[in-house]
C-alpha atoms as a PDB file:
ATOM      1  CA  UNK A   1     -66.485 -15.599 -19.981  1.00  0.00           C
ATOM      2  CA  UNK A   2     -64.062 -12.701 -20.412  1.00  0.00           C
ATOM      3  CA  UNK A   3     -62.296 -15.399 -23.110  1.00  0.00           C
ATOM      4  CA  UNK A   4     -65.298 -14.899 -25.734  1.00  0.00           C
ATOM      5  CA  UNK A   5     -65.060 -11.155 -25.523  1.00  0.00           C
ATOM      6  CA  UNK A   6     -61.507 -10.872 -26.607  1.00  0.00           C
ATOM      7  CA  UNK A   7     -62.098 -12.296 -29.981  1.00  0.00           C
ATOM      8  CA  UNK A   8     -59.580  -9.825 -31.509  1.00  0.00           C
ATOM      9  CA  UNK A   9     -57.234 -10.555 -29.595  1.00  0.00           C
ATOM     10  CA  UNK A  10     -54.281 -13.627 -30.237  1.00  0.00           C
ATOM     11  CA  UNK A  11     -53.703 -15.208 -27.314  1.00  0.00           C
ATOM     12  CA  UNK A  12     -50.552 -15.806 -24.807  1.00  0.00           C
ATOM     13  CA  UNK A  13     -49.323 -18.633 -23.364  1.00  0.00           C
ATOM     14  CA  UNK A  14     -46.512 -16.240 -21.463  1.00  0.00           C
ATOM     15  CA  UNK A  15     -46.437 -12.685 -20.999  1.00  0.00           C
ATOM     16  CA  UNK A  16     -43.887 -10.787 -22.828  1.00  0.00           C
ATOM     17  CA  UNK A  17     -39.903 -11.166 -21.538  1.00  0.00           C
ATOM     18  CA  UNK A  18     -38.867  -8.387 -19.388  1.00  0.00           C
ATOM     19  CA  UNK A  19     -36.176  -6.205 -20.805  1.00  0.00           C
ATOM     20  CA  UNK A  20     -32.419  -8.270 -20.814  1.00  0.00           C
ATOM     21  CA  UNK A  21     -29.649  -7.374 -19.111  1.00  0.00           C
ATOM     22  CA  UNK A  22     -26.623  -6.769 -21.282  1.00  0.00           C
ATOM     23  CA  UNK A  23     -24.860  -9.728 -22.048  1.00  0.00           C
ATOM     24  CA  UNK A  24     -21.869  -9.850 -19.840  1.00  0.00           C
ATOM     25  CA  UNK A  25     -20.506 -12.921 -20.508  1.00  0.00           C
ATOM     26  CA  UNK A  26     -16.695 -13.026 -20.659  1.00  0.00           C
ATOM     27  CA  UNK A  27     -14.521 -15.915 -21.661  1.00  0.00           C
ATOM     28  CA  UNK A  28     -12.777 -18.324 -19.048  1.00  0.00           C
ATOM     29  CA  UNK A  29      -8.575 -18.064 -19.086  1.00  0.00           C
ATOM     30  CA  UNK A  30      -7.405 -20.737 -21.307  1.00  0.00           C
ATOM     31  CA  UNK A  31      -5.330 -23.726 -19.191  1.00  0.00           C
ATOM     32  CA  UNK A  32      -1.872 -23.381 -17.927  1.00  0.00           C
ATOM     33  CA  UNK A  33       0.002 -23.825 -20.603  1.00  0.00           C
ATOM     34  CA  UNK A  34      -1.955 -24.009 -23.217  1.00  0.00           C
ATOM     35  CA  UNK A  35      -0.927 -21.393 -26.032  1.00  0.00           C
ATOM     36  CA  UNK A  36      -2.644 -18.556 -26.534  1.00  0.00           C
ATOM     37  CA  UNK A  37      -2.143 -15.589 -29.736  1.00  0.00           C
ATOM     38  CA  UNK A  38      -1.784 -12.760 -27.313  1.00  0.00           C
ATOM     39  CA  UNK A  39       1.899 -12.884 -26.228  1.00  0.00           C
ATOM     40  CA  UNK A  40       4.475 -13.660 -28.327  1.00  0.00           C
ATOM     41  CA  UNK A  41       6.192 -17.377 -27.761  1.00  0.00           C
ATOM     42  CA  UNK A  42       9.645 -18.033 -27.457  1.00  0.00           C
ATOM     43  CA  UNK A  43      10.513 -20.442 -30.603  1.00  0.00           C
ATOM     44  CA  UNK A  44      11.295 -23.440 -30.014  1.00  0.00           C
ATOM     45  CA  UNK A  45      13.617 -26.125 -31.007  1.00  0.00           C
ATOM     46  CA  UNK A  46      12.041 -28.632 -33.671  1.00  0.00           C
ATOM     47  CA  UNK A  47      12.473 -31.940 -31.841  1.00  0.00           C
ATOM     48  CA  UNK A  48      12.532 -35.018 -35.188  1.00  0.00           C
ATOM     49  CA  UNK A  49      10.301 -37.747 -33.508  1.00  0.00           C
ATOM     50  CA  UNK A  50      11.153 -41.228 -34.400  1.00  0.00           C
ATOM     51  CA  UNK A  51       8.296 -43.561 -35.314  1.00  0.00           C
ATOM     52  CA  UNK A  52       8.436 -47.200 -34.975  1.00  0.00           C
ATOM     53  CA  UNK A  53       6.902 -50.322 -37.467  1.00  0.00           C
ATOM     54  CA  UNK A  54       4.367 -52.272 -35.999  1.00  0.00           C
ATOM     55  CA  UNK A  55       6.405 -55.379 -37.215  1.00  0.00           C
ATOM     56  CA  UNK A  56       5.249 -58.730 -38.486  1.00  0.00           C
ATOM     57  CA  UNK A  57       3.389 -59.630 -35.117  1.00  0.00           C
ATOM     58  CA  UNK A  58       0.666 -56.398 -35.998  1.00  0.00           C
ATOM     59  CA  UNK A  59      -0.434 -58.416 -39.038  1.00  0.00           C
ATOM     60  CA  UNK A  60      -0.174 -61.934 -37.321  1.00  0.00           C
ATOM     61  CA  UNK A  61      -2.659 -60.930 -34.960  1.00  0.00           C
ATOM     62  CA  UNK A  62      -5.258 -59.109 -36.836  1.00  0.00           C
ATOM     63  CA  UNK A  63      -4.966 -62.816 -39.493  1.00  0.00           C
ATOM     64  CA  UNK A  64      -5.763 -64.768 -36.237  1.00  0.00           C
ATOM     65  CA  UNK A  65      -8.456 -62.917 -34.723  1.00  0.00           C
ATOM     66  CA  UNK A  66     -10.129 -62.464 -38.224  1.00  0.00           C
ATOM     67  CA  UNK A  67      -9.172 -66.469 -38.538  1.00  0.00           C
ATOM     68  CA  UNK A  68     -11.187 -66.936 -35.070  1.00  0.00           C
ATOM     69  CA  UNK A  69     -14.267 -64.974 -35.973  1.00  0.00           C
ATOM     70  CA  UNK A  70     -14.858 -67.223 -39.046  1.00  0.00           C
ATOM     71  CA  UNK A  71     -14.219 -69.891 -37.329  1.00  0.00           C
ATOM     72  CA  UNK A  72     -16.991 -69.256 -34.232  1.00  0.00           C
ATOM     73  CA  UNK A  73     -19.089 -68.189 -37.238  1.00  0.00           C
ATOM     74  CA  UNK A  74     -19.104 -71.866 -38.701  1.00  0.00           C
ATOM     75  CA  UNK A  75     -19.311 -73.539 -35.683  1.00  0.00           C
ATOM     76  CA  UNK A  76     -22.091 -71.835 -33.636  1.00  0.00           C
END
């Protein structure tokens, strides 16, 4: 009954949060060896890396298995 007398009132579903602690939160270390902007990095030799072509066989492939797909297509 103490619901109906309250009419002015909004209600609740929870009370009100209790004051929060200051966020003290910090950061994890980054990885071992994983750069980082804080100390200064020795420079370092620019090593040229060599690609290679995918060659012929690449585009033989990706013909046959597109080849194969039509083929189950048709037949199943």
């Amino acid at each position: 009954m103490s619901q109906y007398n309250n009419q002015d009132q909004i209600p609740v579903a929870y009370p009100p949060p209790a004051s929060a602690p200051a966020a003290t939160y910090t950061a994890p270390p980054p990885p071992a060896g994983y750069p980082s902007r804080d100390g200064q990095q020795p420079a370092q030799k620019a090593v040229r890396i060599e690609t290679k072509t995918r060659g012929d066989g690449f585009w033989k492939g990706c013909c046959a298995a597109l080849c194969c797909c039509c083929v189950l297509e048709e037949c199943c």
